[in-house]
Protein backbone atom coordinates (compact mmCIF):
# COMPACT_ATOMS: atom_id res chain seq x y z
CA UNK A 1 0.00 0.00 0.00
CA UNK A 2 2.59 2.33 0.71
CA UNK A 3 4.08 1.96 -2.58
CA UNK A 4 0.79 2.52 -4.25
CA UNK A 5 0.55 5.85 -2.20
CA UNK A 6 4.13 6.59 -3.18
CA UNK A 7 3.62 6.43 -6.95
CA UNK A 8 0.43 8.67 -6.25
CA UNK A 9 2.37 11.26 -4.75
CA UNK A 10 5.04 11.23 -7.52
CA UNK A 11 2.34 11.78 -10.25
CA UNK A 12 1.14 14.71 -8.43
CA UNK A 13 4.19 16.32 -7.84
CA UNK A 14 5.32 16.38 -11.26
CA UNK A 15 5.64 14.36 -14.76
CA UNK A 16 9.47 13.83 -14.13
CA UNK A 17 7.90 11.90 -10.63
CA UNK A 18 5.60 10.12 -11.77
CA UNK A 19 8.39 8.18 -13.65
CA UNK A 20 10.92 8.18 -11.01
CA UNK A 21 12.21 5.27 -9.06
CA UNK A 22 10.91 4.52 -5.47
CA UNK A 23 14.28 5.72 -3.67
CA UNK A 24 14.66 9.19 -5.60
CA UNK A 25 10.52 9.88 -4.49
CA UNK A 26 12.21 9.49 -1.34
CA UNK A 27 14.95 11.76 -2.00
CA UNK A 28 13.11 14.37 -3.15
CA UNK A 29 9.59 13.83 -1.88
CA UNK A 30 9.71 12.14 1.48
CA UNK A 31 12.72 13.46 3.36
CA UNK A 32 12.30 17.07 3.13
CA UNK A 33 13.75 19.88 4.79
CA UNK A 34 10.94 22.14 5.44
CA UNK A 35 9.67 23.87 8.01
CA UNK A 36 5.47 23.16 8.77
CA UNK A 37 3.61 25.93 10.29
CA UNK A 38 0.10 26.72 11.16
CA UNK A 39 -1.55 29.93 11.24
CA UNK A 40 -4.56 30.99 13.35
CA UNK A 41 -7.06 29.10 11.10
CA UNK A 42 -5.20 26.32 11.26
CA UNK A 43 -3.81 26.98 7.60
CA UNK A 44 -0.41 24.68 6.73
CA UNK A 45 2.28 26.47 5.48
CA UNK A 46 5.73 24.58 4.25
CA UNK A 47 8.59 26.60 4.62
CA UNK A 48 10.98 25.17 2.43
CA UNK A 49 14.66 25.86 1.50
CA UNK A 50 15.95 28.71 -0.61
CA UNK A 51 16.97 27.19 -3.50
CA UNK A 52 15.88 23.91 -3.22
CA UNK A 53 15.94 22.17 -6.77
CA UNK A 54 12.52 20.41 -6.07
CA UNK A 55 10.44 22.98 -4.54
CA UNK A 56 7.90 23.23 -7.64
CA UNK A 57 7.18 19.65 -7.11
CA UNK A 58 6.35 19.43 -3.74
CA UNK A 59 4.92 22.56 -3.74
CA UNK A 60 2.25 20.83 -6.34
CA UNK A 61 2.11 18.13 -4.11
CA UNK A 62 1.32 19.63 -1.12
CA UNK A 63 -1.76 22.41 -2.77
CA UNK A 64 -2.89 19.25 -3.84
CA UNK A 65 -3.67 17.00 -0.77
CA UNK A 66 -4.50 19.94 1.10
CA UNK A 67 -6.37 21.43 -0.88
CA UNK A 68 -9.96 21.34 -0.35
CA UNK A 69 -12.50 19.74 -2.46
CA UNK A 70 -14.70 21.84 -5.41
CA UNK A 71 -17.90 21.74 -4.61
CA UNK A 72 -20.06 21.15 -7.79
């Protein structure tokens, strides 16, 4: 299962992720070094590196399992 959720994550992160091999998604997806805060409403906000050569990606990533539903 955990792979399964793995290869999820890569595909929303990025095209170049959703082909990637289990131990770069970890590399790049899964050991991060950001910095999670929470505002008053209980908003989550990464605070990742300067610089950081994947921060598109799991910026995608992250908007999109936090992101709340549409409503239709």
């Amino acid at each position: 299962m955990s792979h399964n959720l793995l290869r999820a994550a890569g595909a929303l992160a990025s095209a170049f992720h959703a082909k990637a091999t289990t131990a770069t998604l970890r590399a790049h997806l899964i050991h991060v070094p950001a910095r999670l805060a929470r505002t008053a409403r209980i908003k989550l906000t990464a605070h990742l590196p300067a610089n950081w050569p994947w921060q598109g990606a799991y910026q995608d990533l992250f908007e999109a399992v936090h992101h709340s539903p549409s409503t239709p």
